[in-house]
Protein backbone atom coordinates (compact mmCIF):
# COMPACT_ATOMS: atom_id res chain seq x y z
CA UNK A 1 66.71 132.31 24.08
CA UNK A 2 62.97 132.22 24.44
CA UNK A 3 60.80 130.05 22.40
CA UNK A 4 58.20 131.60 20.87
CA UNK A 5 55.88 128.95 19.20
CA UNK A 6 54.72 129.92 15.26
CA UNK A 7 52.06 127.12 14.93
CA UNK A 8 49.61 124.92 16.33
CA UNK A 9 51.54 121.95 14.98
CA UNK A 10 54.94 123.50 17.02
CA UNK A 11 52.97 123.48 20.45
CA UNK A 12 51.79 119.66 19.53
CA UNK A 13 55.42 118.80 19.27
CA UNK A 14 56.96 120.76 22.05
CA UNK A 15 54.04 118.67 24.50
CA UNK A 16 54.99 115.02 22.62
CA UNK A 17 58.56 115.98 23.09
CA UNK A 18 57.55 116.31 27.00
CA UNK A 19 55.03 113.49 27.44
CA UNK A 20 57.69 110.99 25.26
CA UNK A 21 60.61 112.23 28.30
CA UNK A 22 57.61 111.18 31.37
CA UNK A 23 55.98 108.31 29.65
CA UNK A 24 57.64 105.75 32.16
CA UNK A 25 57.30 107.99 34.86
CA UNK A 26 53.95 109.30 35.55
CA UNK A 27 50.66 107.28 35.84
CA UNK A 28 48.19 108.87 34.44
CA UNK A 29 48.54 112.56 32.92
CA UNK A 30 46.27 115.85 33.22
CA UNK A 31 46.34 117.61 28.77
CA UNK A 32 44.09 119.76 27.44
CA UNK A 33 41.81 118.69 24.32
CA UNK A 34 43.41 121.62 21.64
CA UNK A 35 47.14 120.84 21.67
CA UNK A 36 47.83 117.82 24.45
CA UNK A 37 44.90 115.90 23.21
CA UNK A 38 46.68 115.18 19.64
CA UNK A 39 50.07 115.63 21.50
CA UNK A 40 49.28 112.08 23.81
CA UNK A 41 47.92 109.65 20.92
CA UNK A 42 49.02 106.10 20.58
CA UNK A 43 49.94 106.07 24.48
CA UNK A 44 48.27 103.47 26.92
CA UNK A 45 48.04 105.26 30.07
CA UNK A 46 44.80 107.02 31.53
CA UNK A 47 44.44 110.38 31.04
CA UNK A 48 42.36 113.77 31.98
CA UNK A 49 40.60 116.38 30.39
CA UNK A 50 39.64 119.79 31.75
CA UNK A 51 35.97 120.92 31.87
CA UNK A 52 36.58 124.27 32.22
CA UNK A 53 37.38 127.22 29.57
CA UNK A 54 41.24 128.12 29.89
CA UNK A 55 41.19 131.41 31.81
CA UNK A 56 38.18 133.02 33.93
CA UNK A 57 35.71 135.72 33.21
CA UNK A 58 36.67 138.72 35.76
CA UNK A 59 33.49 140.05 37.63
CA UNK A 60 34.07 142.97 39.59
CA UNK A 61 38.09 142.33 40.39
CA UNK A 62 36.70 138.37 41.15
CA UNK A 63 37.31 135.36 38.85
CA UNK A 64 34.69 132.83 37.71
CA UNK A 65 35.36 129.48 36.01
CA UNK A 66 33.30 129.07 32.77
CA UNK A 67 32.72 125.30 31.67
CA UNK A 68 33.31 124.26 28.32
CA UNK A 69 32.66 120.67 28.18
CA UNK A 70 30.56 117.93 29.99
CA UNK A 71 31.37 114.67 31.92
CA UNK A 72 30.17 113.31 29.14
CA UNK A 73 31.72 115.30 26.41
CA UNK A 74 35.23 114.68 27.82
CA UNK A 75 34.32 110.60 28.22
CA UNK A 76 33.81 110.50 24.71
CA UNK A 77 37.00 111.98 23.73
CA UNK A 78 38.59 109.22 25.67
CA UNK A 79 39.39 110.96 29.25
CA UNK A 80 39.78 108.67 32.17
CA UNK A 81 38.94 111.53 34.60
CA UNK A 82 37.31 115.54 34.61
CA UNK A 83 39.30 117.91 35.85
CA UNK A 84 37.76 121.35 36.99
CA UNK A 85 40.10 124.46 38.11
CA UNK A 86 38.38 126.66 40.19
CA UNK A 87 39.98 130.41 41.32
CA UNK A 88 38.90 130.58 44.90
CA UNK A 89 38.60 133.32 47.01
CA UNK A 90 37.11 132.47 50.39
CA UNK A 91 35.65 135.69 51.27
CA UNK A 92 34.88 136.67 48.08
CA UNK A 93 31.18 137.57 46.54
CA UNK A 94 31.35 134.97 43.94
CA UNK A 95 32.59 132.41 46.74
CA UNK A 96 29.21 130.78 46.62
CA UNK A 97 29.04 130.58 42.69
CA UNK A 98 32.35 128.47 42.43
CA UNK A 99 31.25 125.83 44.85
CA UNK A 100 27.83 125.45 43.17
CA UNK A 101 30.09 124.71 39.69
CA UNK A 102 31.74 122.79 41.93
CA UNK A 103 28.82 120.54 42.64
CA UNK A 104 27.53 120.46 39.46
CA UNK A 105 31.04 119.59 37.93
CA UNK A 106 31.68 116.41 40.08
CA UNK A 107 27.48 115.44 39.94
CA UNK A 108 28.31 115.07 36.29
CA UNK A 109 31.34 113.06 36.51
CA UNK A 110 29.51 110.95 38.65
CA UNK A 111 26.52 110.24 36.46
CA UNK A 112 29.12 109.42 34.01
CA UNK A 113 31.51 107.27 35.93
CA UNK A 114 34.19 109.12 35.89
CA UNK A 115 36.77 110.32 38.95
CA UNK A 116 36.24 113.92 39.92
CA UNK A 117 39.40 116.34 40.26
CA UNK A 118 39.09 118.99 41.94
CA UNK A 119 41.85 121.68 41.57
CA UNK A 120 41.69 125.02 43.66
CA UNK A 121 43.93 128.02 43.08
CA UNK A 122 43.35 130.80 46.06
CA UNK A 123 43.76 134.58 45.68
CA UNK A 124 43.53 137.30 47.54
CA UNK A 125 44.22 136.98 51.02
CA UNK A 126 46.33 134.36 50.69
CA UNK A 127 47.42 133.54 54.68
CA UNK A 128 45.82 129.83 55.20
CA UNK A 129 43.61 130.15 52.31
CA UNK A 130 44.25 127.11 51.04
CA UNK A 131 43.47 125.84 54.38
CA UNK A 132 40.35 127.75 54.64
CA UNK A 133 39.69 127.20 51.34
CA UNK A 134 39.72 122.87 51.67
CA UNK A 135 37.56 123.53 54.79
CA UNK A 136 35.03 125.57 53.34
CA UNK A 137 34.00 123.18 50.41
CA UNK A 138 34.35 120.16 52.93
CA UNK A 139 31.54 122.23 54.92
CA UNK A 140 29.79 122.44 51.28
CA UNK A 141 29.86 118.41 51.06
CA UNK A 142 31.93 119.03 47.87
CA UNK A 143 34.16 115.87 48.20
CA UNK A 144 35.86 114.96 44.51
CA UNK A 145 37.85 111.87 44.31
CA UNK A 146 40.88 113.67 44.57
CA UNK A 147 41.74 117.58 45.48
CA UNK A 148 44.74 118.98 43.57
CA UNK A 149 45.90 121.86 45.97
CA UNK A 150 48.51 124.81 46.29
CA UNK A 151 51.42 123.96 48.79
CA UNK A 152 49.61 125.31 51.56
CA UNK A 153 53.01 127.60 53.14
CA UNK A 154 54.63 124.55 55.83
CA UNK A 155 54.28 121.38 57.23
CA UNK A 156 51.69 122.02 59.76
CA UNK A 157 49.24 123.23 57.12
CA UNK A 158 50.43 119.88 55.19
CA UNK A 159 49.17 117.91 58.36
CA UNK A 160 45.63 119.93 58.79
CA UNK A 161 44.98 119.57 55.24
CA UNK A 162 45.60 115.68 55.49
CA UNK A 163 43.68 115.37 58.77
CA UNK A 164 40.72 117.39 57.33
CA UNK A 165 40.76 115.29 54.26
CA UNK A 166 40.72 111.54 55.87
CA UNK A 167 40.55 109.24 53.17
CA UNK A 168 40.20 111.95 50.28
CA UNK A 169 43.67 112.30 48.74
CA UNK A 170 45.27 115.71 47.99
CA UNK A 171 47.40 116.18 45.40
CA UNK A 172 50.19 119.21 44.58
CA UNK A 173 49.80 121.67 41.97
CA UNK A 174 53.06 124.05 40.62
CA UNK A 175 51.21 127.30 40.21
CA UNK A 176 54.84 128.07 38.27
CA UNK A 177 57.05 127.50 40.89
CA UNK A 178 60.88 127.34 39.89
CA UNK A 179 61.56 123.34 39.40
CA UNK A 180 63.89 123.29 42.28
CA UNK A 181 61.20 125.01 44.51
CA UNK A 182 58.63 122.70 43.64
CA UNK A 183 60.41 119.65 44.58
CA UNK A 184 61.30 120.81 48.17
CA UNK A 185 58.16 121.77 48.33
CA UNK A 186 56.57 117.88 47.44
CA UNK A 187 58.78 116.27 49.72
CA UNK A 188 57.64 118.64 52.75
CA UNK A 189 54.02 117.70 51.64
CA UNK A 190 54.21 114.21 50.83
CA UNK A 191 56.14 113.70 54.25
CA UNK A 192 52.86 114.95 55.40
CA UNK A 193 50.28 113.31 53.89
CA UNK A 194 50.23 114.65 50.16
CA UNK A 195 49.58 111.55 47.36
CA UNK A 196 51.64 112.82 44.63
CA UNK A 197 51.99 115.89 42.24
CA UNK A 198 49.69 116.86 39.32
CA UNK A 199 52.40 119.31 37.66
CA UNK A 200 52.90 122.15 34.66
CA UNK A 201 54.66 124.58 34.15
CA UNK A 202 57.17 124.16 37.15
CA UNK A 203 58.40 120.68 35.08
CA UNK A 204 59.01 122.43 32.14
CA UNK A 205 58.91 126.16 31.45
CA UNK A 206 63.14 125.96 31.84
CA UNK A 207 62.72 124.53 28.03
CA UNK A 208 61.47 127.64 26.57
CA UNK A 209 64.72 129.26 27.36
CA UNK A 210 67.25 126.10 26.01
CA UNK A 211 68.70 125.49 23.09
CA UNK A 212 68.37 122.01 21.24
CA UNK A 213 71.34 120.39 22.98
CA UNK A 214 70.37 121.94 26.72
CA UNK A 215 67.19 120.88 25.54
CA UNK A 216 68.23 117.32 24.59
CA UNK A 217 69.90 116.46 28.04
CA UNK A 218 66.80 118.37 30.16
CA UNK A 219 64.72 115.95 28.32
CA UNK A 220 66.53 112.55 28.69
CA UNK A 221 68.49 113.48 32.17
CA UNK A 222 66.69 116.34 34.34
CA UNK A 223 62.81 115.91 34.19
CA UNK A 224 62.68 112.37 34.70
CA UNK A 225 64.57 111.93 37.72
């Protein structure tokens, strides 16, 4: 069975239903201001908030990130941090026009005090991009507190990421791996040099498909551990 949400109010629950399993578990959590925003209330841990508009504007078969909110904006609605996804193609024509959002993104976090992630999601040619891709905004002197990456494809791109970084920490993203993927995956990149996980869809996706009582025990016995 496949949930298929009928409100607003439904997709506020489903996320309080998640955030309520993780609330010992995580330190700090990455919603969005529509639905997670209302969906984390009342809890004491930091938090962060997305600059950009969900999606991209497609430009000639190329994706570019569209802001819809300010340092500023997302300070005043409480967030601890900015968080700015940013489709990346290395060799591609609007290559130049992401980093410079990239620049002004984390500028603006920094006039307001607040920690800068950056979050990069390659297409295209995807051998080493994500590599490539770390190396080519490194050469840009875009540096944000914290880079949330792609597993970059093995260990020894684990290892050049880390070296390349130095003291800049690297986080995973999912990109909607399977749950069981993902996992193998953070241990191979943690062993490496990875800080920790900044995770979706791969954590829970598997509830749209459960009924309330495969639900219950995904909730209280699978995600947190």
């Amino acid at each position: 069975i496949k949930k298929k949400f009928t409100s607003e109010q439904e997709i506020i629950n489903f996320k309080t239903e998640i955030i309520a399993s993780l609330q010992d578990q995580f330190s700090g959590v990455l919603i969005d201001v529509k639905y997670g925003l209302p969906a984390y209330k009342n809890r004491n841990k930091p938090f962060l908030l997305p600059a950009e508009k969900s999606g991209y504007q497609e430009v000639d078969g190329e994706r570019i990130t569209q802001l819809e909110y300010s340092a500023n904006e997302l300070k005043k609605l409480g967030a601890g941090g900015v968080k700015l996804l940013l489709n990346f193609k290395p060799d591609g024509k609007t290559a130049n026009q992401q980093l410079e959002l990239a620049k002004e993104v984390g500028q603006d976090s920094a006039k307001e005090n607040l920690p800068f992630f950056l979050e990069i999601v390659t297409y295209g040619n995807k051998q080493n991009s994500v590599v490539r891709s770390v190396e080519i905004f490194l050469q840009n002197n875009i540096r944000p507190d914290v880079f949330k990456l792609e597993f970059p494809g093995d260990e020894e791109s684990c290892k050049k990421i880390t070296e390349k970084l130095g003291e800049i920490p690297w986080i995973l993203l999912t990109g909607g791996e399977d749950f069981e993927l993902f996992k193998s995956q953070l241990k191979e990149a943690i062993k490496n040099g990875c800080s920790g996980f900044l995770a979706g869809r791969a954590l829970w996706k598997d509830l749209l498909q459960l009924q309330q009582t495969e639900k219950e025990k995904f909730l209280k016995e699978i995600l947190p551990n």
